[in-house]
Protein backbone atom coordinates (compact mmCIF):
# COMPACT_ATOMS: atom_id res chain seq x y z
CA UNK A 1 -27.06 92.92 108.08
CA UNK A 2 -26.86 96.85 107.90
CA UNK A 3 -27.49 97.78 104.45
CA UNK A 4 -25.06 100.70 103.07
CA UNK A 5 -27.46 103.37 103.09
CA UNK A 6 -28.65 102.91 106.35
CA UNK A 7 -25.00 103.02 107.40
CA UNK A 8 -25.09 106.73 104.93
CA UNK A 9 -27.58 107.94 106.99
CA UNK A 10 -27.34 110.65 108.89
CA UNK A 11 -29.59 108.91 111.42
CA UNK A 12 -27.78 105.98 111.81
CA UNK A 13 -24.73 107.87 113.15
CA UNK A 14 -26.71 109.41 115.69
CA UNK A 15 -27.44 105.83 116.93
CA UNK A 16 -24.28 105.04 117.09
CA UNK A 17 -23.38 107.90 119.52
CA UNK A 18 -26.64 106.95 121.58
CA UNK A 19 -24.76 103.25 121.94
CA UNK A 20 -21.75 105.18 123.00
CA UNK A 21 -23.19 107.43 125.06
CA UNK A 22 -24.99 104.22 127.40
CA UNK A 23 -21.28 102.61 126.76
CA UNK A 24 -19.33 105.66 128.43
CA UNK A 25 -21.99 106.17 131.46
CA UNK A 26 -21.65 102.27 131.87
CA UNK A 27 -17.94 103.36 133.18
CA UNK A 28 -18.34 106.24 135.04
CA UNK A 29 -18.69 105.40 138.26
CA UNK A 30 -15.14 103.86 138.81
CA UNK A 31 -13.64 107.14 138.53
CA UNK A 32 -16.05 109.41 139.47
CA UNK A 33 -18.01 107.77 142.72
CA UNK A 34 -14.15 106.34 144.23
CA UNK A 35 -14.02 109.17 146.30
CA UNK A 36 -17.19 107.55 148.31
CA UNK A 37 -15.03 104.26 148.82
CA UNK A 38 -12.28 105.71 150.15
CA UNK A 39 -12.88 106.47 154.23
CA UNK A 40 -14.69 102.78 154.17
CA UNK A 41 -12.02 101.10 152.34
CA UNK A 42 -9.52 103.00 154.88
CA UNK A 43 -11.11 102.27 158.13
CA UNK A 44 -11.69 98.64 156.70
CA UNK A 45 -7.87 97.96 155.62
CA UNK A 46 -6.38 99.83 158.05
CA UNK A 47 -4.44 102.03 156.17
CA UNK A 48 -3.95 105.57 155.04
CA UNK A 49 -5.39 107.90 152.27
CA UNK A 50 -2.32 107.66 150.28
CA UNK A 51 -2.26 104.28 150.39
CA UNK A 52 -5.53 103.81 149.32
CA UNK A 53 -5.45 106.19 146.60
CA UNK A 54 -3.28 104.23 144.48
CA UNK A 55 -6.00 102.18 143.46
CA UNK A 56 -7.21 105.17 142.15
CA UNK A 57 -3.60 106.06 140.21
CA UNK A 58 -3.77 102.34 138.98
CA UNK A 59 -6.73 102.70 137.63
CA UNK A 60 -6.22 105.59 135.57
CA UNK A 61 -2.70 104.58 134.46
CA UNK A 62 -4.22 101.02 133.84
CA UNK A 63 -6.59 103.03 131.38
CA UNK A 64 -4.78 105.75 129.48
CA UNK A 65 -1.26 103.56 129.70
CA UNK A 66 -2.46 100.56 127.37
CA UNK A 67 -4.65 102.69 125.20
CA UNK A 68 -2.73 102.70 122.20
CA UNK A 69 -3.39 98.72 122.21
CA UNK A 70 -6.73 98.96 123.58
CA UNK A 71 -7.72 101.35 120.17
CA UNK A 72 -5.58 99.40 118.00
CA UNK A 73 -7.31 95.91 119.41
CA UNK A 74 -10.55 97.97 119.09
CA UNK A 75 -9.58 99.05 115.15
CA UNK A 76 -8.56 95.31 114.48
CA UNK A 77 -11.42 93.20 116.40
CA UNK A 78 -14.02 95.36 115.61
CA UNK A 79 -15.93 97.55 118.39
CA UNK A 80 -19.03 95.20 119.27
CA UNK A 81 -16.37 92.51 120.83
CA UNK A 82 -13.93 94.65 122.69
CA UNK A 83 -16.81 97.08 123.91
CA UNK A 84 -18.06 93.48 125.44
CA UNK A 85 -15.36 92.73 126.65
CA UNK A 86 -14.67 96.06 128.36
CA UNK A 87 -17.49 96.15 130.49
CA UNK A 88 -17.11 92.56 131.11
CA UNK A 89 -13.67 93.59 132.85
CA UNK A 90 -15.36 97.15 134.34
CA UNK A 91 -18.17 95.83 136.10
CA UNK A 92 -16.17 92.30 137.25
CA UNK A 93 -13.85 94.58 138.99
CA UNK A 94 -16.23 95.92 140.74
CA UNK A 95 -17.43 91.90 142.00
CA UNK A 96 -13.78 91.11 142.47
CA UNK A 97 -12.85 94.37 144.46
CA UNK A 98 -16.21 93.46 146.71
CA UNK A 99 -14.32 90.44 147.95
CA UNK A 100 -10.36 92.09 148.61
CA UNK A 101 -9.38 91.57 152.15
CA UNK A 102 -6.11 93.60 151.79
CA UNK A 103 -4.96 96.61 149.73
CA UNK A 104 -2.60 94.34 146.96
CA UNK A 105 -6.10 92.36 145.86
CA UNK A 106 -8.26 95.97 145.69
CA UNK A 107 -4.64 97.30 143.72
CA UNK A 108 -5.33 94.04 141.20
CA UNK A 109 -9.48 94.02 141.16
CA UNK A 110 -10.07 97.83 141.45
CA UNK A 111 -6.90 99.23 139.38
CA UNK A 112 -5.68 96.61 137.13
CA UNK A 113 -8.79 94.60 135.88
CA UNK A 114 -11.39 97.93 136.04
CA UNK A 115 -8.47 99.90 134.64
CA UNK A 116 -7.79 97.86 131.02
CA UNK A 117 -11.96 97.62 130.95
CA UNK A 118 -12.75 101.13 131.04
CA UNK A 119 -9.97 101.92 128.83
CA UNK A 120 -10.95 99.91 126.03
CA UNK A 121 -14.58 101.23 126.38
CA UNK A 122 -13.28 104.95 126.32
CA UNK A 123 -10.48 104.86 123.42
CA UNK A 124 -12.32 102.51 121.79
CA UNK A 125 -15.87 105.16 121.76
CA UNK A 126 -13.85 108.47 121.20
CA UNK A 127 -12.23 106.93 118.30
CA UNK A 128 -15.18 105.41 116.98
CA UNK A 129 -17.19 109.02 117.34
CA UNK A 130 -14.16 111.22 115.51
CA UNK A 131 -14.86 108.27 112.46
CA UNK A 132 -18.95 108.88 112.36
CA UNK A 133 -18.73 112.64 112.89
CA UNK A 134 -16.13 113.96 110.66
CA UNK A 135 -18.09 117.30 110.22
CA UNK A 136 -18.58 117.68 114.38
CA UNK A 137 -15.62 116.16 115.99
CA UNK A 138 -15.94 118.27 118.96
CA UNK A 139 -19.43 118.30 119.39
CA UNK A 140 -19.15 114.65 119.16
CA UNK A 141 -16.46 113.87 121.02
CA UNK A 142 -18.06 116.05 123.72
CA UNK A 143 -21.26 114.24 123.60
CA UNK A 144 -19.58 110.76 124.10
CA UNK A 145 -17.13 111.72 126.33
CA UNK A 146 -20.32 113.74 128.25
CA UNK A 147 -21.37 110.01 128.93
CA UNK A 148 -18.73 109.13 130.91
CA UNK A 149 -18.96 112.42 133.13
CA UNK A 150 -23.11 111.98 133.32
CA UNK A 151 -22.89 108.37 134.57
CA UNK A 152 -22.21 109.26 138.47
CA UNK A 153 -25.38 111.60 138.22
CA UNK A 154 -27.53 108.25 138.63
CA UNK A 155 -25.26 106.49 140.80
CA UNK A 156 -24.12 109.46 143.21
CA UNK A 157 -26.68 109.34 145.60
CA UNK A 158 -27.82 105.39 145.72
CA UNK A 159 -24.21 104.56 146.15
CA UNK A 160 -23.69 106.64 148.20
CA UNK A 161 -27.07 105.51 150.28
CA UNK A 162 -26.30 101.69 149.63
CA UNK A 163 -22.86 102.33 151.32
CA UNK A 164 -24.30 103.34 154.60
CA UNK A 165 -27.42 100.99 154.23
CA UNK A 166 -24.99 98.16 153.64
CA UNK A 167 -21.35 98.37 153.48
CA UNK A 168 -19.01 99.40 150.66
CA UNK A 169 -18.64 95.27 149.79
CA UNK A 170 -22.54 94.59 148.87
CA UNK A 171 -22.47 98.15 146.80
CA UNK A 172 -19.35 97.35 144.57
CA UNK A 173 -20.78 93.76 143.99
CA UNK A 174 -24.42 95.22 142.98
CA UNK A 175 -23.26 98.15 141.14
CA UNK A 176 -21.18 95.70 139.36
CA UNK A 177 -23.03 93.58 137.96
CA UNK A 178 -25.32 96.71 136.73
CA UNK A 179 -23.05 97.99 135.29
CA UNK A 180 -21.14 95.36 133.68
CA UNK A 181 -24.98 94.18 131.86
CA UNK A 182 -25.56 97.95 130.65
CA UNK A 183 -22.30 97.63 128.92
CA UNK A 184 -22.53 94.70 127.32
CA UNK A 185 -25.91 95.20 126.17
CA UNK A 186 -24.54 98.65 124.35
CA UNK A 187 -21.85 97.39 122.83
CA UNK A 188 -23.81 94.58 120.71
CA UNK A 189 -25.16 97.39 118.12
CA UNK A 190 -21.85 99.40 117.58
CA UNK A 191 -20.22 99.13 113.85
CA UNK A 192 -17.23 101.00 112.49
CA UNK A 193 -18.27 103.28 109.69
CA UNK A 194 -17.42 102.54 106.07
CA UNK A 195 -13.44 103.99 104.88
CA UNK A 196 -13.37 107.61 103.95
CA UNK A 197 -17.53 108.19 105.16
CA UNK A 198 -19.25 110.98 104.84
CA UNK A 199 -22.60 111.23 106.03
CA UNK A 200 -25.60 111.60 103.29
CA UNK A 201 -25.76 114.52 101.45
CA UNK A 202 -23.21 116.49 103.75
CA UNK A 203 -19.62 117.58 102.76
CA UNK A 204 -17.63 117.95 105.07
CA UNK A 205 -15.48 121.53 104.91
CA UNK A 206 -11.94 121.95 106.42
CA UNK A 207 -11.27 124.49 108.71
CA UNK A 208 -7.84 126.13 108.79
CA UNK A 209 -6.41 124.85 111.78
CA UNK A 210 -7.05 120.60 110.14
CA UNK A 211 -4.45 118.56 108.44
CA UNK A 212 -5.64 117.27 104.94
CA UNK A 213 -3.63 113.55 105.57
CA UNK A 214 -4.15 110.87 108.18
CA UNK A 215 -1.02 110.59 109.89
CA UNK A 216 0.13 107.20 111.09
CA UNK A 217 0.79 106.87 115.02
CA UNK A 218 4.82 106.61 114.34
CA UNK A 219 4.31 109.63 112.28
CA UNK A 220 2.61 111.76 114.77
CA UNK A 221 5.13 110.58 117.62
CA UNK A 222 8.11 112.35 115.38
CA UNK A 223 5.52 115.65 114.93
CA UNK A 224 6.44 118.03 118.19
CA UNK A 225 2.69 119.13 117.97
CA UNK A 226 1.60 115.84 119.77
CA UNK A 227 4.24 116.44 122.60
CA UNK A 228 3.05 119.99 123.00
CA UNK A 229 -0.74 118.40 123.12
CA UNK A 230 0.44 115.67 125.70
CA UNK A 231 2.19 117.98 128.08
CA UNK A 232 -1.30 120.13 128.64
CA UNK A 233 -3.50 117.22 128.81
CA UNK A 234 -1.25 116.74 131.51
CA UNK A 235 -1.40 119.67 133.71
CA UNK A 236 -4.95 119.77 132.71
CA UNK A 237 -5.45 115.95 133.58
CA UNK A 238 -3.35 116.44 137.17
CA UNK A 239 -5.58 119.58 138.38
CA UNK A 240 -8.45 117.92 137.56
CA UNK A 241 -7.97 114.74 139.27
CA UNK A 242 -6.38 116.46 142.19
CA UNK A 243 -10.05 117.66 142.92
CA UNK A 244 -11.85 114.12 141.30
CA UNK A 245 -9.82 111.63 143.70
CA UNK A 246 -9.79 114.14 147.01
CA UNK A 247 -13.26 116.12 147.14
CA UNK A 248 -14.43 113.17 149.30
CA UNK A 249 -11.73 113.44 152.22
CA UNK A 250 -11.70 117.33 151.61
CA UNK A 251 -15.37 117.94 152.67
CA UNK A 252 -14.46 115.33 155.83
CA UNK A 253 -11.70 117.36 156.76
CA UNK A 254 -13.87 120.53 156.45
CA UNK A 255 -16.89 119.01 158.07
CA UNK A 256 -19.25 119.54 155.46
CA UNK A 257 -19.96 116.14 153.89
CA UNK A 258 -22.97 115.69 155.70
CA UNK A 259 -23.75 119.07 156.09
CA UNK A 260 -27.20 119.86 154.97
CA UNK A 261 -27.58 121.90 151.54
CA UNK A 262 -31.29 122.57 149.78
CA UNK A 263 -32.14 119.55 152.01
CA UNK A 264 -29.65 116.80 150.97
CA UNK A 265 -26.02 116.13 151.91
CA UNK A 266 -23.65 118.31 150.78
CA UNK A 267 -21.10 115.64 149.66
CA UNK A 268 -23.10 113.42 147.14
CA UNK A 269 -25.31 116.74 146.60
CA UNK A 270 -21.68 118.15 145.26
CA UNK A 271 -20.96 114.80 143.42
CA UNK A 272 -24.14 114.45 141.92
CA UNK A 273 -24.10 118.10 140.91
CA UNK A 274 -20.02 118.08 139.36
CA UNK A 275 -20.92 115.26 137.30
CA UNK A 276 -23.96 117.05 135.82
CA UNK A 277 -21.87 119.64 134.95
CA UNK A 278 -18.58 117.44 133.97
CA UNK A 279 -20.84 116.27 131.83
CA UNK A 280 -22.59 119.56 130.20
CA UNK A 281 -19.29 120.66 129.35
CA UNK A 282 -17.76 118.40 126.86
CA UNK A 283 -20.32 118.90 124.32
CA UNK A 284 -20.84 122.54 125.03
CA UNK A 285 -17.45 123.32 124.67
CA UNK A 286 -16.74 120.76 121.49
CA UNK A 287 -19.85 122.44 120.01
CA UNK A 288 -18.23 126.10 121.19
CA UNK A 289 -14.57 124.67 119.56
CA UNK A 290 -16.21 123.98 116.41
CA UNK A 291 -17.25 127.12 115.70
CA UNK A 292 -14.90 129.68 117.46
CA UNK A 293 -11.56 127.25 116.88
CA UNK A 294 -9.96 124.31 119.45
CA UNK A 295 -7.12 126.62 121.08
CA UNK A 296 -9.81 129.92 122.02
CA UNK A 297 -11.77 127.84 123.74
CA UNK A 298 -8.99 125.94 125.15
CA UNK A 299 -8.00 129.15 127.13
CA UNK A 300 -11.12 130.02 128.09
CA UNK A 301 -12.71 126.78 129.78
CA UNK A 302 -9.01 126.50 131.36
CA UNK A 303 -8.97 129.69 132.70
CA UNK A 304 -12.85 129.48 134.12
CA UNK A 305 -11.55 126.11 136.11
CA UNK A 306 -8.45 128.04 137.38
CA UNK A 307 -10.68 130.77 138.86
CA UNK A 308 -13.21 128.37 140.25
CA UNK A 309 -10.20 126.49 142.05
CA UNK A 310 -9.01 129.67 143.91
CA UNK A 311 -12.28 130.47 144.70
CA UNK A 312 -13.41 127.36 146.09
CA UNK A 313 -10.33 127.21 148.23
CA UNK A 314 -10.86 130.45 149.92
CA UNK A 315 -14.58 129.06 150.88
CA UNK A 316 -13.85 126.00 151.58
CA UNK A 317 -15.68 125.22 154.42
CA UNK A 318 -18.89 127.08 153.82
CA UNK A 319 -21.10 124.19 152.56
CA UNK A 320 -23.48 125.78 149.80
CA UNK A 321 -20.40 127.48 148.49
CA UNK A 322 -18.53 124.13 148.35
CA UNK A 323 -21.12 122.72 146.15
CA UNK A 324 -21.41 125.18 143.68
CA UNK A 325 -17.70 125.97 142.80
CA UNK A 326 -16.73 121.73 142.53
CA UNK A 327 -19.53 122.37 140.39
CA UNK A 328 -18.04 124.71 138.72
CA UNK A 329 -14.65 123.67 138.76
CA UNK A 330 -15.66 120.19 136.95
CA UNK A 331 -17.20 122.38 134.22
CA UNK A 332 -13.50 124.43 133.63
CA UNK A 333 -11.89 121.04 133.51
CA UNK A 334 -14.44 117.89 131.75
CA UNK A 335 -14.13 119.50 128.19
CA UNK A 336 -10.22 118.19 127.93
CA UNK A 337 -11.65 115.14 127.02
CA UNK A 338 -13.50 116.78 124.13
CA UNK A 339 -10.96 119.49 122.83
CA UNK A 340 -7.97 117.36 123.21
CA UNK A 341 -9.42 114.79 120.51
CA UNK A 342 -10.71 116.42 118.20
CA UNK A 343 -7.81 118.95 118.00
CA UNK A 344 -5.61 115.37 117.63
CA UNK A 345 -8.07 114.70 115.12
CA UNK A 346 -8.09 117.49 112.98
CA UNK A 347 -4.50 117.71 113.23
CA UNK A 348 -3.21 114.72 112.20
CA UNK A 349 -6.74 113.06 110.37
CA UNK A 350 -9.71 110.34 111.15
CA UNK A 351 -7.82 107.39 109.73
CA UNK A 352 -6.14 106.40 112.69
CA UNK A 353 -7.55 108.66 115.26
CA UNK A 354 -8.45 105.89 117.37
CA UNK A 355 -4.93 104.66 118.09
CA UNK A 356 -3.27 108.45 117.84
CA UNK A 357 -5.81 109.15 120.67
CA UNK A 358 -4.71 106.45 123.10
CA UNK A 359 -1.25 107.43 122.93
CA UNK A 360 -2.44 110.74 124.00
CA UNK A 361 -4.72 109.60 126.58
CA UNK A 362 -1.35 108.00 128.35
CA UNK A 363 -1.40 112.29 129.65
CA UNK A 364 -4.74 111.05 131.99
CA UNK A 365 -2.45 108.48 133.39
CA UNK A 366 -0.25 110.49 134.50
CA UNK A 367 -2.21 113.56 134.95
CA UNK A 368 -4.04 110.72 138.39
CA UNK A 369 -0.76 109.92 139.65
CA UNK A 370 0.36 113.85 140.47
CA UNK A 371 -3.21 114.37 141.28
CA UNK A 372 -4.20 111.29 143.47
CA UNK A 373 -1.21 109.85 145.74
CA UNK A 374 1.38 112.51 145.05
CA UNK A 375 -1.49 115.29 146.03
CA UNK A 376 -2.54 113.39 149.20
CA UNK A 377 1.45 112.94 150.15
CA UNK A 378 1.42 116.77 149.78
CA UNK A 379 -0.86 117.32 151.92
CA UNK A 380 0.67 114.88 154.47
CA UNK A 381 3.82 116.38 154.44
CA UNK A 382 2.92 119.84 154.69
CA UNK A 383 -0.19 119.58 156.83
CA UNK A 384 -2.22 122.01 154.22
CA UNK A 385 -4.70 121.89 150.98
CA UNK A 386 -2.80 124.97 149.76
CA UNK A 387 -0.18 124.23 148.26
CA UNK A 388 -2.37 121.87 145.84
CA UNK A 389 -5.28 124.47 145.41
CA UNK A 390 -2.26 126.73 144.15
CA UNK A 391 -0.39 124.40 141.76
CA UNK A 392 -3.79 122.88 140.39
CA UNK A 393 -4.90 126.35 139.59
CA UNK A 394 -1.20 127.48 137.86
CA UNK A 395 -1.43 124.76 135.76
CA UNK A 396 -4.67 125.69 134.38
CA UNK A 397 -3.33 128.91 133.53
CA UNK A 398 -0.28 128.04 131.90
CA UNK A 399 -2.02 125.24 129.89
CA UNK A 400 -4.48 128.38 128.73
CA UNK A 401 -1.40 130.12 127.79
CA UNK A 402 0.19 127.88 125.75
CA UNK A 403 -3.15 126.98 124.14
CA UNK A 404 -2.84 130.68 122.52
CA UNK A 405 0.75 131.45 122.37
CA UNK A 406 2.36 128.50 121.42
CA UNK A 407 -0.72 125.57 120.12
CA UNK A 408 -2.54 127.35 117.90
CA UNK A 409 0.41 128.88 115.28
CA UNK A 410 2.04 125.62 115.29
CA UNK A 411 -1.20 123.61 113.95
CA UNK A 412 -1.80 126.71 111.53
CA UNK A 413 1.88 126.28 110.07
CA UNK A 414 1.24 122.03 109.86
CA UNK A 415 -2.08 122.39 108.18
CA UNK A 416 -0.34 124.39 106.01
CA UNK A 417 2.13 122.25 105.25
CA UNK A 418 0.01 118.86 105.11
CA UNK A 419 -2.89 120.36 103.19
């Protein structure tokens, strides 16, 4: 048993993010290494990119769609069993998908089952971390959220390796089972910190953009601040996945995914690399948000992606250039997933910022179906990347915009009210 001033100390919270941290990289390879399984899975099934990207939609909506149970199971159960039982369903999707002989069983295995698992794993750690870290909700949000971008960076290349060693089916039932025992093996320490904590000897100051009540979910869904919040996760979510579910068949279509770069392919070389830096960025920026304020830096990591997409577009087929700028591009866009909670958070308070959050996360659902299938029908029907370069980068800028213009006075005029 935990004794209650090991729980007050500041030590022990930083445990708890380490358990979250291993949690969130047990997960990232679903989203983050699909785009290797998708010209095997083609070729193998017969069938086109679109088709095949709705595994990836499925798996997303699957995710962020049932997150407001997932967090409220999560709240009610306790985080050690639902954690388990997240990875339990991540990895096994993984085995089950191993075995699908047609695209309806990879839709179930892939989508369905691995999308509920990671979902209860993510809502269930973000709203755990805004509970421990009351006085650094964006640093740690960032940090735990950083888990779940750094995760690919040790499965990049061996995936990618073990695919053309020995088939996509003997990869997703090893990785798998990794993956599913990493999980499980995190989640057995994690504990929900005591009501109302503060960590030892801290207090914990309000800035002037936070709410000073917790508001209940049906509360917040009558508050047009959330809307505002869920309609840029949205565009943010949508241009980011655009680039997530489709640098794979971009570089094939450029002929640059096994181009050499610094001596290593420039596909999983420009994987490996965007989830190094899709992971530097939540924490950097949460740390940045904390001190310079959630809607600044808001418009200035969107506007960095927005650049980097245009950019990256115009050199698309020069390989070194490719790798650098999805580089950069994942660093613009990974932070939404520590700015968007902790603004929630500090907005409408900790108490039930787990649940709050998942209804919110519902944006990354549908952020991966404009940016997986409906992207790759774009393309299909107009024969060009352009037209998605262009709208993934104008939503960036209009998300920045709002951030400034329209965000930030609203949340100063509800703290005001609510303090």
């Amino acid at each position: 048993m935990t004794s209650a001033e090991s729980i007050r100390s500041s030590n022990y919270r930083w445990f708890q993010m380490l358990l979250g941290l291993i949690a969130m990289m047990s997960i990232s390879s679903p989203q983050y290494v699909w785009t290797l399984f998708t010209g095997p899975l083609s070729r193998t099934m017969g069938t086109t990119l679109a088709e095949i990207q709705v595994t990836f939609s499925l798996l997303i909506v699957l995710q962020t769609f049932f997150s407001p149970i997932q967090a409220y199971l999560v709240d009610r159960f306790g985080p050690r069993l639902l954690i388990t039982v997240g990875a339990l369903m991540s990895g096994g999707s993984w085995v089950l998908s191993a075995y699908a002989a047609n695209l309806w069983t990879l839709y179930i295995a892939y989508g369905v089952i691995g999308g509920l698992g990671t979902g209860i794993i993510y809502v269930g750690i973000i709203g755990l971390m805004v509970r421990w870290f009351p006085d650094r909700r964006g640093l740690a949000t960032g940090i735990a959220a950083a888990g779940y971008g750094f995760g690919a960076i040790f499965t990049s290349f061996p995936i990618d390796s073990m695919i053309k060693l020995s088939g996509y089916q003997h990869t997703l039932l090893v990785w798998g089972v990794l993956q599913a025992i990493v999980g499980v093996l995190a989640a057995q320490g994690l504990r929900m910190p005591p009501a109302n904590y503060r960590p030892s000897g801290q207090e914990v100051a309000m800035t002037q953009e936070q709410s000073g009540r917790s508001y209940t979910p049906r509360q917040m869904l009558k508050n047009p601040i959330f809307y505002l919040l869920f309609f840029m996760m949205t565009l943010m979510s949508t241009s980011g996945l655009m680039m997530v579910s489709n640098v794979g068949p971009l570089a094939h279509e450029f002929k640059i995914a096994d181009a050499l770069v610094w001596g290593m392919a420039a596909l999983p070389l420009s994987l490996t690399l965007s989830r190094l830096t899709n992971g530097l960025t939540r924490p950097f920026f949460g740390w940045v948000s904390d001190h310079i304020g959630r809607e600044v830096t808001m418009a200035l990591a969107f506007s960095i992606e927005a650049v980097a997409i245009l950019l990256l577009f115009a050199v698309i087929d020069q390989p070194v250039l490719f790798v650098v700028l999805t580089g950069v591009v994942f660093f613009g866009w990974g932070e939404i997933f520590s700015l968007f909670p902790s603004t929630l958070t500090d907005t409408f308070g900790p108490k039930f910022a787990a649940t709050n959050y998942g209804f919110l996360y519902i944006a990354q659902g549908i952020g991966s179906i404009l940016g997986g299938p409906v992207a790759a029908l774009l393309v299909q029907m107009s024969g060009s990347w352009a037209t998605v370069f262009v709208l993934a980068a104008c939503a960036d800028v209009l998300t920045a915009v709002l951030a400034i213009a329209i965000l930030r006075p609203m949340r100063r005029r509800h703290a005001a009210l609510s303090g």
